[in-house]
C-alpha atoms as a PDB file:
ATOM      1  CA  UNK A   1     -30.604 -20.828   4.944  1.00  0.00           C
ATOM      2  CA  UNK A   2     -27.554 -22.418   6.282  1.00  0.00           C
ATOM      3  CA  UNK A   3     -25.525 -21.313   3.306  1.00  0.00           C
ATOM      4  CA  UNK A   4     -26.818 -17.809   3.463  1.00  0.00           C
ATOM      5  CA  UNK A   5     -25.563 -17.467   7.060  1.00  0.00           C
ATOM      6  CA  UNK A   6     -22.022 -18.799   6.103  1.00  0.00           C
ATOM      7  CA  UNK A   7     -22.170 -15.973   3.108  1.00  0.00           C
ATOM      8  CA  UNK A   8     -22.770 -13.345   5.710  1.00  0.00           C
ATOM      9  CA  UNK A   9     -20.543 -14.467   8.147  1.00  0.00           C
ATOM     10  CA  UNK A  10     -17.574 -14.288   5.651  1.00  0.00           C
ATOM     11  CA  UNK A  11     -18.929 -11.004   4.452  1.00  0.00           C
ATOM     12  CA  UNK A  12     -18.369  -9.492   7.978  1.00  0.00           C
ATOM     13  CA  UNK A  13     -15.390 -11.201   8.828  1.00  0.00           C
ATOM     14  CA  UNK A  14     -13.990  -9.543   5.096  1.00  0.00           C
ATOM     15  CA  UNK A  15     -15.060  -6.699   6.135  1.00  0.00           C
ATOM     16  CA  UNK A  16     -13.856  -6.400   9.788  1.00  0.00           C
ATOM     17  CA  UNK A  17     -10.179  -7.403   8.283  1.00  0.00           C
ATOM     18  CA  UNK A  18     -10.402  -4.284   5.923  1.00  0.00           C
ATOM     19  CA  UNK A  19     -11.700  -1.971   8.666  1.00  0.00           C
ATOM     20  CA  UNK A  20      -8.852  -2.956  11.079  1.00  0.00           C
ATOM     21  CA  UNK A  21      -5.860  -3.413   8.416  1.00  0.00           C
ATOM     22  CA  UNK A  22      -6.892   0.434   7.351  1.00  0.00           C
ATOM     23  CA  UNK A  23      -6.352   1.511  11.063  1.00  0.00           C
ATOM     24  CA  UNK A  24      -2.397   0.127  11.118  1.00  0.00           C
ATOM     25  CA  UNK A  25      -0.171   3.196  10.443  1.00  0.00           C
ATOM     26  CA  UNK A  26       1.873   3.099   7.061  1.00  0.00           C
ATOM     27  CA  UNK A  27       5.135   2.079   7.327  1.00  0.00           C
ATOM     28  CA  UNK A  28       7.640   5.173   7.669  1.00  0.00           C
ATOM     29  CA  UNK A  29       4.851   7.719   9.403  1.00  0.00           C
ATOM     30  CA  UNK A  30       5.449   8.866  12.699  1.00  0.00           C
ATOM     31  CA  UNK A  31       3.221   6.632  14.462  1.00  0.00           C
ATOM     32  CA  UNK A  32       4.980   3.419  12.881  1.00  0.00           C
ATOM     33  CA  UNK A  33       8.389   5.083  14.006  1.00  0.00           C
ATOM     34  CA  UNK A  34       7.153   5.462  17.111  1.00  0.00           C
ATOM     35  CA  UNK A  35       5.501   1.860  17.324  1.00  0.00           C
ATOM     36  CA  UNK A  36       8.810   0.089  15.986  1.00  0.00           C
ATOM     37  CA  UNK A  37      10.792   1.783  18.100  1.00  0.00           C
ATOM     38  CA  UNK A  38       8.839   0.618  21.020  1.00  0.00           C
ATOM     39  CA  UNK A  39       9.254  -3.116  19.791  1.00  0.00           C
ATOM     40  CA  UNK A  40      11.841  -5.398  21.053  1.00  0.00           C
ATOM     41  CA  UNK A  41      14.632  -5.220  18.275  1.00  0.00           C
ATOM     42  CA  UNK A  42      14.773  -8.970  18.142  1.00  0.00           C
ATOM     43  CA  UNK A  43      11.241  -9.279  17.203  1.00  0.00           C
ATOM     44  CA  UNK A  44      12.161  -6.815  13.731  1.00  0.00           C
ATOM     45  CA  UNK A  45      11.313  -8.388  10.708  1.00  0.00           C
ATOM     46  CA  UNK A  46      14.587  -7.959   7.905  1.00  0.00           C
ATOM     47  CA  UNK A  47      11.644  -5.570   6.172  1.00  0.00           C
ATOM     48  CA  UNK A  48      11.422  -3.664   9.202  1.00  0.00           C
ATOM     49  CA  UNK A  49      14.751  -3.414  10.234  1.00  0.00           C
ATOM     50  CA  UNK A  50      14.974  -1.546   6.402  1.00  0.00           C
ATOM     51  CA  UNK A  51      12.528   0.512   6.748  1.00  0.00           C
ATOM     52  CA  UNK A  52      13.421   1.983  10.028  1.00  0.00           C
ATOM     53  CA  UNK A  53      16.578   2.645   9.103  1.00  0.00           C
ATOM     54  CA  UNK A  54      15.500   3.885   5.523  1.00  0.00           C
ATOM     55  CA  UNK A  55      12.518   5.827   7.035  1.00  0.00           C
ATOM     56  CA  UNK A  56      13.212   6.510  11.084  1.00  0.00           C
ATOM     57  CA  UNK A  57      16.755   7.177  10.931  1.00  0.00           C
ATOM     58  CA  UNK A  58      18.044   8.673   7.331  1.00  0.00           C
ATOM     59  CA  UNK A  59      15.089  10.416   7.005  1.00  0.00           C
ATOM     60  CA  UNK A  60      13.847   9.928   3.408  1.00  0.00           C
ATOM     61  CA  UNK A  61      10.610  11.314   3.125  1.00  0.00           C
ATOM     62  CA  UNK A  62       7.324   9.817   4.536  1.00  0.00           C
ATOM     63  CA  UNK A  63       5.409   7.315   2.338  1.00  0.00           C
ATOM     64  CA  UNK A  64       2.695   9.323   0.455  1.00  0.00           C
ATOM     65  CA  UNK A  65       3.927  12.881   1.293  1.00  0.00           C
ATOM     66  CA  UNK A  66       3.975  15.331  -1.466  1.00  0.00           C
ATOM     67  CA  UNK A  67       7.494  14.988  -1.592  1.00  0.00           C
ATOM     68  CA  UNK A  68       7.194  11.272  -1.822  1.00  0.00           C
ATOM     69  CA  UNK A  69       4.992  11.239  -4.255  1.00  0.00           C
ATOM     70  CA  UNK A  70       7.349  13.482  -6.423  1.00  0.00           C
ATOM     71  CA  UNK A  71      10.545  11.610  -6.294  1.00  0.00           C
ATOM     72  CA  UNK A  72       8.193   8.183  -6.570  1.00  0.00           C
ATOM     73  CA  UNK A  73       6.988   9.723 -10.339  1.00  0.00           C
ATOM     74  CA  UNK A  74      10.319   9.803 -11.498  1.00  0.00           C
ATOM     75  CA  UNK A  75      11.079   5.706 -10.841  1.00  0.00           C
ATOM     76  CA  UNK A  76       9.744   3.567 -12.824  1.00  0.00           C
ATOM     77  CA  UNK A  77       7.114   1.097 -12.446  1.00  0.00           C
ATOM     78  CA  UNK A  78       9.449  -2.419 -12.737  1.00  0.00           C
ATOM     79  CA  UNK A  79      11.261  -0.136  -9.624  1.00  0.00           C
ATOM     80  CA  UNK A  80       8.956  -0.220  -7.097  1.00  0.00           C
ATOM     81  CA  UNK A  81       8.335  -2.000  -4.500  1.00  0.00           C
ATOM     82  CA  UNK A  82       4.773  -3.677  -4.303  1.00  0.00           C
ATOM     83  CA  UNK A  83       4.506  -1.699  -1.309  1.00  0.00           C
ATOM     84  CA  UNK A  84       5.643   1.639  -2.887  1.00  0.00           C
ATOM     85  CA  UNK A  85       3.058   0.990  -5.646  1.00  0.00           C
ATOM     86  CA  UNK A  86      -0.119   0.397  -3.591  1.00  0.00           C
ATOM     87  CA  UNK A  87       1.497   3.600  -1.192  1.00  0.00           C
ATOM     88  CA  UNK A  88       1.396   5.721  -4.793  1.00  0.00           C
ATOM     89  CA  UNK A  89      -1.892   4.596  -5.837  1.00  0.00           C
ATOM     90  CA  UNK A  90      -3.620   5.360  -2.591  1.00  0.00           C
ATOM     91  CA  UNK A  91      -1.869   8.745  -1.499  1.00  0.00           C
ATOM     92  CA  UNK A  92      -0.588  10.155  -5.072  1.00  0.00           C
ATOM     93  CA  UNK A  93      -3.075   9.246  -7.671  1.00  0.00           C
ATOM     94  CA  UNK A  94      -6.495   9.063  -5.790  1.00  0.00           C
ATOM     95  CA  UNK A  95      -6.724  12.401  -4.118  1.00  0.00           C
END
């Protein structure tokens, strides 16, 4: 019984972390603009600091817009981030 408990327990825990991960806003959307912004500068990861800039401030096109998801078919798949690829797969091929 004990064992079945533990198996449960990790169950939900699993599942709570893929409830709340799915709930953070993708990097380069408004929200995660907005969010980043709003963060302490010193606190920026060297990812994040990219990104912004990439993203918040040149203004390449949000991760998993159709227009995204038309320049990201032309680049090839030793390219991409691992990021970018799991951003394609979700937004541009399941629809």
């Amino acid at each position: 019984m004990n064992l079945v408990r533990k198996l449960a327990t990790i169950a939900f825990l699993f599942s709570l972390l893929v409830i709340l991960s799915a709930c953070e806003p993708g990097v380069g959307s408004d929200e995660w603009c907005g969010a980043l912004k709003e963060k302490p500068k010193s606190d920026w990861t060297a990812s994040e600091a990219g990104d912004y800039t990439k993203y918040c401030v040149l203004g390449v096109a949000e991760p998993g817009s159709d227009e995204w998801c038309e320049k990201m078919k032309g680049k090839s798949d030793d390219d991409m981030t691992v990021e970018e690829a799991k951003t394609y797969a979700k937004h541009c091929l399941i629809k």
